[in-house]
Protein backbone atom coordinates (compact mmCIF):
# COMPACT_ATOMS: atom_id res chain seq x y z
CA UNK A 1 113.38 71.05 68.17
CA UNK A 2 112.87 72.31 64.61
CA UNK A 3 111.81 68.25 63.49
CA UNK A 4 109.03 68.70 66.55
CA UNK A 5 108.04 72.80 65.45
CA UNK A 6 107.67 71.62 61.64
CA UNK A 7 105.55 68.76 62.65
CA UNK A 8 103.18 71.34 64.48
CA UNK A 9 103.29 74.06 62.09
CA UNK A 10 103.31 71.87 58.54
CA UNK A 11 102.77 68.45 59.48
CA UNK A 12 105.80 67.48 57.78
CA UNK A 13 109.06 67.42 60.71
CA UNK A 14 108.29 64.02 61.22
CA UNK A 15 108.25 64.35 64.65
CA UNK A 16 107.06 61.16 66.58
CA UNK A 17 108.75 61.81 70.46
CA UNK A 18 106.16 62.33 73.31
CA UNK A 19 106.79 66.20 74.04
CA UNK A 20 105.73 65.54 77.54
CA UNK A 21 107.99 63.16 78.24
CA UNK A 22 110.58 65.30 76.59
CA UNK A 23 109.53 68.39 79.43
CA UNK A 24 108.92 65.69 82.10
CA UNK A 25 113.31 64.92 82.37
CA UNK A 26 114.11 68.14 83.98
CA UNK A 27 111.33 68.74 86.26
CA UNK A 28 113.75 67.00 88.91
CA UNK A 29 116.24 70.11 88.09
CA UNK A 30 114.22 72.94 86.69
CA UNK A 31 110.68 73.49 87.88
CA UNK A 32 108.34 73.46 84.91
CA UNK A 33 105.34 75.82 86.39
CA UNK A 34 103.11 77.72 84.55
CA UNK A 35 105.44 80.86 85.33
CA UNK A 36 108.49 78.91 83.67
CA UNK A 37 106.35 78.64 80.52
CA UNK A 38 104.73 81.92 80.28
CA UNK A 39 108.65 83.27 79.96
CA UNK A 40 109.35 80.59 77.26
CA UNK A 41 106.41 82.19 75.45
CA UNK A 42 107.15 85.37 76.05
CA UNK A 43 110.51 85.27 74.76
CA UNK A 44 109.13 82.61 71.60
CA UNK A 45 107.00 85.26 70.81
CA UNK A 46 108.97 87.95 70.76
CA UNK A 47 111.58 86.42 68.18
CA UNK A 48 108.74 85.34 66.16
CA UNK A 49 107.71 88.85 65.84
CA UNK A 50 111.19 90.18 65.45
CA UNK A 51 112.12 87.38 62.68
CA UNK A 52 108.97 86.82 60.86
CA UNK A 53 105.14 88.21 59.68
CA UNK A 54 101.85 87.10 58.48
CA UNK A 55 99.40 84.23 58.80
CA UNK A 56 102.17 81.37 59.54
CA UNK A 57 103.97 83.33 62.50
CA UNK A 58 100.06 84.10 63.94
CA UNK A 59 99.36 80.30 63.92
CA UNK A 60 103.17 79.99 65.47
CA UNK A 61 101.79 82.15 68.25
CA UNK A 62 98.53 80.88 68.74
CA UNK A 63 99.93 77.25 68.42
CA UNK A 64 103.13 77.93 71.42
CA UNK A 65 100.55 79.84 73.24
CA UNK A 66 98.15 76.29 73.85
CA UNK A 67 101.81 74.08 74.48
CA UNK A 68 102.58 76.93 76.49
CA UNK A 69 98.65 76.51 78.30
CA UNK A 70 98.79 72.54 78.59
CA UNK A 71 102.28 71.36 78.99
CA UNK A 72 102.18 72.52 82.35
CA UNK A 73 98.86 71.39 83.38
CA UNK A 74 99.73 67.69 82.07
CA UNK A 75 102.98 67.66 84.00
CA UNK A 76 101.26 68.47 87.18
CA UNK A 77 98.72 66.13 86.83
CA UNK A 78 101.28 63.31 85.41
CA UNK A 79 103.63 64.36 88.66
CA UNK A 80 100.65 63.35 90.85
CA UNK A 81 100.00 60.12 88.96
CA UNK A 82 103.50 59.32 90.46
């Protein structure tokens, strides 16, 4: 998890794993709805806020907030691919 957050934030985690795929291997035990993701980012948030300050934890926020956004949608339309 920190490899794939430095890749987003820096470009230097050297994360190369499909993050969808990563989601996509619980939806058979957890349901990964937009609901599911709006408390991840909720709670992501609110540790960014209580931990750090300035332009890098904005772009943190703004950054979780589109995963948060599109993750969803892509497993829903990769679930009726299948």
């Amino acid at each position: 998890m920190v490899q794939f957050w430095r890749t987003i934030m820096f470009g230097d985690g050297g994360y190369q794993r499909n993050p969808l795929m990563a989601h996509m291997k619980w939806t058979s035990e957890v349901r990964m709805d937009e609901q599911k993701f709006q408390h991840w980012l909720d709670l992501f948030h609110s540790t960014i806020d209580e931990l750090f300050s300035g332009p890098n934890a904005d772009l943190m926020k703004m950054r979780s907030a589109n995963m948060a956004t599109m993750l969803p949608r892509r497993i829903k339309e990769f679930q009726n691919l299948s």
